[in-house]
Every structure is written in structure tokens, then in C-alpha cells.
N, C-alpha and C. Protein backbone atom coordinates (compact mmCIF):
# COMPACT_ATOMS: atom_id res chain seq x y z
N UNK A 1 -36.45 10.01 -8.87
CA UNK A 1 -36.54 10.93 -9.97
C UNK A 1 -36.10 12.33 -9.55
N UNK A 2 -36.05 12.71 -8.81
CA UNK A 2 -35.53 13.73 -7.85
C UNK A 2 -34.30 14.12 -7.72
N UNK A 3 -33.44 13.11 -7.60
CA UNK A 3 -32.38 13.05 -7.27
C UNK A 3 -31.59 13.09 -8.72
N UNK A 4 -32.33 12.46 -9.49
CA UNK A 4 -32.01 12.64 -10.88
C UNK A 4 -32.11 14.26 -11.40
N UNK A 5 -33.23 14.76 -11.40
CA UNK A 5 -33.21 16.09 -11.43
C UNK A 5 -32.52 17.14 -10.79
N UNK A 6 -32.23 16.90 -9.43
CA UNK A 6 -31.13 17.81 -8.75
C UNK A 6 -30.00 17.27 -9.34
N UNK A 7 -29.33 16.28 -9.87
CA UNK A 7 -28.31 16.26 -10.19
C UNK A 7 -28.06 16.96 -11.21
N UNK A 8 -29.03 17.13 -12.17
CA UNK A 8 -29.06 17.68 -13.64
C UNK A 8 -28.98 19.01 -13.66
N UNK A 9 -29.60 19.66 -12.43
CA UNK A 9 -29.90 20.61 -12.19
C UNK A 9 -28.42 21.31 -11.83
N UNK A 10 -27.63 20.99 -11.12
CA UNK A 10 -26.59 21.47 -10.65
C UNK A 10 -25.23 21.12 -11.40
N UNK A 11 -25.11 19.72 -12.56
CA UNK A 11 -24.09 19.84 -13.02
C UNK A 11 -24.26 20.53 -14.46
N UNK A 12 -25.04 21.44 -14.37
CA UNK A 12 -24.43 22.41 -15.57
C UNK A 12 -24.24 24.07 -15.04
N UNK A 13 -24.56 23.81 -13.24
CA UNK A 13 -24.47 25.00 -12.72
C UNK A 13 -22.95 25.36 -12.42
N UNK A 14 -22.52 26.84 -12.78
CA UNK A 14 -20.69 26.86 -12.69
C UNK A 14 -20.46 26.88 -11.11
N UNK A 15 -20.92 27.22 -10.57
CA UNK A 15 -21.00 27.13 -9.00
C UNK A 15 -20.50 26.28 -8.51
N UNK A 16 -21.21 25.06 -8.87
CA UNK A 16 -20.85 23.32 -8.48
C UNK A 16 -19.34 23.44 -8.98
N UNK A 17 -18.68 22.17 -8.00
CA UNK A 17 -17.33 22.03 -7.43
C UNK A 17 -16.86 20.78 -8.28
N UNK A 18 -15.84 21.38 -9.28
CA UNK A 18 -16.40 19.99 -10.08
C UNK A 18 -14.83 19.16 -9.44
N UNK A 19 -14.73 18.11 -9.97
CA UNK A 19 -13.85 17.03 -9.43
C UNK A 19 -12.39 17.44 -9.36
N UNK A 20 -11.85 18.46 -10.72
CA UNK A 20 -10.41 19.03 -10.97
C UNK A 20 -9.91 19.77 -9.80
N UNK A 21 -11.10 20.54 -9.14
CA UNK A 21 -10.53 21.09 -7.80
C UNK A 21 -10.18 20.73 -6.92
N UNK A 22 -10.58 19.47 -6.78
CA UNK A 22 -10.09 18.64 -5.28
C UNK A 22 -8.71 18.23 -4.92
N UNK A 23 -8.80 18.64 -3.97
CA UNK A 23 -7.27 18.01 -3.82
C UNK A 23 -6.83 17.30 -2.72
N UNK A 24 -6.05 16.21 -2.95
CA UNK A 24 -6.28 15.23 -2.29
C UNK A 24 -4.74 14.81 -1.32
N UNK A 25 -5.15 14.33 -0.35
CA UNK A 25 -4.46 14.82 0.70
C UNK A 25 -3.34 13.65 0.34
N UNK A 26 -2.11 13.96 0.13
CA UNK A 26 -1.42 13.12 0.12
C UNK A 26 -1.23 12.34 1.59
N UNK A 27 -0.28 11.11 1.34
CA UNK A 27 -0.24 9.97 2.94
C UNK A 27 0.87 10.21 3.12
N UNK A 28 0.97 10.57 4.63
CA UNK A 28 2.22 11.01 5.39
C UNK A 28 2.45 10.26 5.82
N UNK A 29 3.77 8.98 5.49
CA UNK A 29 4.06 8.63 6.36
C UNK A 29 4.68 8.72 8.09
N UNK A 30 4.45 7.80 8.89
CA UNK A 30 4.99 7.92 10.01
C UNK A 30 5.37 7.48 11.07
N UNK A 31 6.29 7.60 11.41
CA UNK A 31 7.33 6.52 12.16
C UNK A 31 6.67 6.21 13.62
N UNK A 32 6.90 4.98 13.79
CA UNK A 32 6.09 4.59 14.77
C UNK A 32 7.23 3.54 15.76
N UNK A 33 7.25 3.67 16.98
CA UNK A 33 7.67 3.03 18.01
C UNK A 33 7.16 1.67 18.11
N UNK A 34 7.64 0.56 18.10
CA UNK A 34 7.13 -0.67 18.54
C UNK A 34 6.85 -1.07 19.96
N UNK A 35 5.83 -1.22 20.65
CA UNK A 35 5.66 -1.42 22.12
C UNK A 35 6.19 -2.70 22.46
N UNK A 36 7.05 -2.54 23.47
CA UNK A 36 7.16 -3.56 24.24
C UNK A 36 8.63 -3.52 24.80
N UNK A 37 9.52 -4.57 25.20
CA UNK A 37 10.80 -4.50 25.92
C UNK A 37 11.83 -4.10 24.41
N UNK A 38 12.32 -3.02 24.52
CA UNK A 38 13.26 -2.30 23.15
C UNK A 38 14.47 -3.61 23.15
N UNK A 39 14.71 -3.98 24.19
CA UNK A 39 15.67 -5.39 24.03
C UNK A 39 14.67 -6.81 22.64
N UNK A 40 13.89 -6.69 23.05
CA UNK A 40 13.58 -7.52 22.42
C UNK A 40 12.59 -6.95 20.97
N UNK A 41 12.78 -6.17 20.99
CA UNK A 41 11.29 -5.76 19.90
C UNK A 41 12.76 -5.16 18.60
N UNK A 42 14.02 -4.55 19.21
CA UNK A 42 14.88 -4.15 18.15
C UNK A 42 15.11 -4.91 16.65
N UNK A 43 15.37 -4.57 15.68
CA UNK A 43 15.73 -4.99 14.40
C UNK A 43 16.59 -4.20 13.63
N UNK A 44 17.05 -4.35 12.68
CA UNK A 44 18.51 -3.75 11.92
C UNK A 44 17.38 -2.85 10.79
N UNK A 45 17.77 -1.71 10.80
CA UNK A 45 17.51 -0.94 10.02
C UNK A 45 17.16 -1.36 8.41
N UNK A 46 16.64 -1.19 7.82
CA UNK A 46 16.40 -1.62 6.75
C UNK A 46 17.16 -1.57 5.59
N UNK A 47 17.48 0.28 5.22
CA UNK A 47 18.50 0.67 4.24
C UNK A 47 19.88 0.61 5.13
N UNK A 48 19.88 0.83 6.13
CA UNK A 48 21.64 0.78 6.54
C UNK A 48 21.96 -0.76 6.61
N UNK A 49 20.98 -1.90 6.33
CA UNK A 49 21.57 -2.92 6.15
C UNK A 49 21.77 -3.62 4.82
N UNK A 50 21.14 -2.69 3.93
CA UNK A 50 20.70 -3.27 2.67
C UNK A 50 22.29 -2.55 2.31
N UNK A 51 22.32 -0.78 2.55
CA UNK A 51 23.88 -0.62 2.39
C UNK A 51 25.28 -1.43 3.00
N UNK A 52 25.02 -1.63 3.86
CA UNK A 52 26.23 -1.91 4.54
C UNK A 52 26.58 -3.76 4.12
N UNK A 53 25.32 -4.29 3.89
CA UNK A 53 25.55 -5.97 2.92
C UNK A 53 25.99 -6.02 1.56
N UNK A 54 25.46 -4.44 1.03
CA UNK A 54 26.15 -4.49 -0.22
C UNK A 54 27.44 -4.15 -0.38
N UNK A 55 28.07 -3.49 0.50
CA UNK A 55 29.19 -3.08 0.32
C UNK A 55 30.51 -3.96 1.11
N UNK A 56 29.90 -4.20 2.53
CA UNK A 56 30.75 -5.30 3.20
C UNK A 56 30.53 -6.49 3.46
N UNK A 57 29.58 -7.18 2.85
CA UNK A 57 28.67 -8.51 3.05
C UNK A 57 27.94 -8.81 4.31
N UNK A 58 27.39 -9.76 3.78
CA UNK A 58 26.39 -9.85 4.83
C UNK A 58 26.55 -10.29 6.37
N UNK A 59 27.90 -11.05 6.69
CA UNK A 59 28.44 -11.37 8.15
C UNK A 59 29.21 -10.15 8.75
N UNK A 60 29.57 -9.02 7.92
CA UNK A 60 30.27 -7.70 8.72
C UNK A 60 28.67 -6.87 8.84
N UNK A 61 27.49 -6.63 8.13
CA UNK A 61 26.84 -5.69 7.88
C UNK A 61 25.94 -6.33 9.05
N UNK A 62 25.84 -7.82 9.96
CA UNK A 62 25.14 -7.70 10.71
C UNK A 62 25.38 -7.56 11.78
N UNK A 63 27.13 -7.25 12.14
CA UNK A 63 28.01 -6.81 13.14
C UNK A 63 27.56 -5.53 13.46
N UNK A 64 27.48 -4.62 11.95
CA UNK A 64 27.79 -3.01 12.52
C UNK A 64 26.66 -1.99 11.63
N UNK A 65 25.62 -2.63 11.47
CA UNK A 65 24.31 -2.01 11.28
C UNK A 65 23.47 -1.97 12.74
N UNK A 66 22.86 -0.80 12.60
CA UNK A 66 22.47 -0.23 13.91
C UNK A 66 21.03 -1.07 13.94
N UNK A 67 20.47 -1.54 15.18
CA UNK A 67 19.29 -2.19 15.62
C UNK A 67 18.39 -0.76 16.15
N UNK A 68 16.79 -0.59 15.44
CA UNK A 68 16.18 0.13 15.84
C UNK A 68 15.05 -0.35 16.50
N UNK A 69 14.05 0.65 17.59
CA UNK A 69 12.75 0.05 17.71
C UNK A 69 11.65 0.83 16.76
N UNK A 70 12.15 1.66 16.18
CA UNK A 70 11.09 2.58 14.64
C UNK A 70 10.74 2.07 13.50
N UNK A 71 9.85 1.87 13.25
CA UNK A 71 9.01 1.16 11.82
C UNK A 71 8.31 2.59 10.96
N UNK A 72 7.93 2.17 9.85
CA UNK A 72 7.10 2.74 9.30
C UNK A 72 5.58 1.73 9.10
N UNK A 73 4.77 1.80 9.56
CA UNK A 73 3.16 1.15 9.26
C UNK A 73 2.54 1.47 8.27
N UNK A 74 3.06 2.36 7.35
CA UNK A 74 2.51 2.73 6.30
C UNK A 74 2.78 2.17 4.83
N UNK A 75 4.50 1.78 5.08
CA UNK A 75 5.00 1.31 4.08
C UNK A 75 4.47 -0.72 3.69
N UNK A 76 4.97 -0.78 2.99
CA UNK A 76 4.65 -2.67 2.81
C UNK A 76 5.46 -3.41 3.84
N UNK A 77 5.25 -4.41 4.30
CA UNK A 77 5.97 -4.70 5.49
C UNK A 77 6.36 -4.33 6.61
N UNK A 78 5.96 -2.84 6.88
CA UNK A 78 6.36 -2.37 7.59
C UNK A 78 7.62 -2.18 8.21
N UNK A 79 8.49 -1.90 7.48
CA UNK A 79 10.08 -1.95 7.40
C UNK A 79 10.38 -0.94 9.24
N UNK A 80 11.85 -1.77 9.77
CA UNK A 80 12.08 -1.04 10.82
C UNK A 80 13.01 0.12 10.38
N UNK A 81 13.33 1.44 10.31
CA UNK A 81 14.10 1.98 10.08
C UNK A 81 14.76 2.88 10.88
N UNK A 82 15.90 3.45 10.55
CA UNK A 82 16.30 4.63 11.65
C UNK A 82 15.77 6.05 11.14
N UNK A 83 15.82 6.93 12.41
CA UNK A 83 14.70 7.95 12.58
C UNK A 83 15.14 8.75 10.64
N UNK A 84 17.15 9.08 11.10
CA UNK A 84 16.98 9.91 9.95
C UNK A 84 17.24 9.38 8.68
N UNK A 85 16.60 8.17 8.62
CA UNK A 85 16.28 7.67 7.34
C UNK A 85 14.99 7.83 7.08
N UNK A 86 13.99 7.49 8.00
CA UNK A 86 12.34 7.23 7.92
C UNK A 86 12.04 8.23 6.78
N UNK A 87 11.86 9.33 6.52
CA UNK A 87 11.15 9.97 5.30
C UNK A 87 12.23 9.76 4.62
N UNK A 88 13.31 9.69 3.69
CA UNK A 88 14.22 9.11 2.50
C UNK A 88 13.29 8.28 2.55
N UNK A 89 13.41 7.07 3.13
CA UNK A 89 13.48 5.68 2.93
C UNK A 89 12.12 5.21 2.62
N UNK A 90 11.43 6.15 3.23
CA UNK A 90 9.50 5.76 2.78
C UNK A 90 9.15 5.75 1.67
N UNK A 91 9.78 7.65 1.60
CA UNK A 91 9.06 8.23 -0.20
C UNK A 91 9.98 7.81 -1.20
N UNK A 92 11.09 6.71 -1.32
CA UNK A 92 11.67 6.30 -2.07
C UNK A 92 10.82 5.04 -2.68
N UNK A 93 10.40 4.59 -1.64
CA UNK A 93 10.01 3.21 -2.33
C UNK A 93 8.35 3.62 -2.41
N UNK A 94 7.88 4.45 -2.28
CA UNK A 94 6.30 4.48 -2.97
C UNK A 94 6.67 6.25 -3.55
């Protein structure tokens, strides 16, 4: 009953912080290194392969799309990408 009353008590006080002020921290994505032998942990960039299949198909685009060891962990799947794609390529798709 207490708790009921301090609540009552304070949300008609202007003082109290009401919810519109908050502000909320947006999610930064951020690029993250994959541990282990870069020979083996590499993968093809995500958008430079999605470009380069659309434009030269898919047996030239896996010739001459660049292999990275950088992901994003934030995104869905955790896509591998290259460095100066990583923020394009994050805040595009969320």
C-alpha cells in the first residue's frame, strides 16, 4: 500500500521524469574480427558480392570479390563485411 501511495504521490509531481524525456541509446553497430587462422576463418564480403553477382554473375563475382575476416555480430546472421562498407551496410538493412 505504500508503494501505491508513493507512486501516486509523485506522478502528479512536475519534478518526476516522465517517460518523453528519455532517451534511448541507439545500437552501434560493430565490426568485429573473427578469431582464429585468417586463412581459414575468411569469407566474401557480403554487399561486394551481392554487387559484383548482380552485375557479372555469380562464377566471375566469386573470382574477384574480396574475402574478409570482419563481421558485424549485431546484424542477423552476422554478415562478413569489408571495413569500408561495415556502417553503410549495417544501417541499411536495420
Amino acid at each position: 500500500m505504500k508503494l501505491a501511495m508513493y507512486l501516486v504521490k509523485y506522478s502528479d509531481d512536475e519534478d518526476c521524469i516522465s517517460s518523453s524525456n528519455y532517451v534511448q541509446k541507439e545500437r552501434r553497430h560493430e565490426c568485429k574480427k573473427k578469431l582464429g587462422s585468417v586463412r581459414n576463418v575468411r569469407r566474401f564480403c557480403k554487399v561486394c558480392y551481392e554487387n559484383n553477382s548482380n552485375q557479372l554473375g555469380r562464377m566471375r563475382a566469386k573470382n574477384c570479390t574480396k574475402k574478409v575476416a570482419t563481421y558485424c555480430a549485431d546484424c542477423f546472421g552476422s554478415p562478413f563485411l569489408c571495413i569500408n562498407k561495415i556502417i553503410l551496410a549495417c544501417f541499411v538493412w536495420h
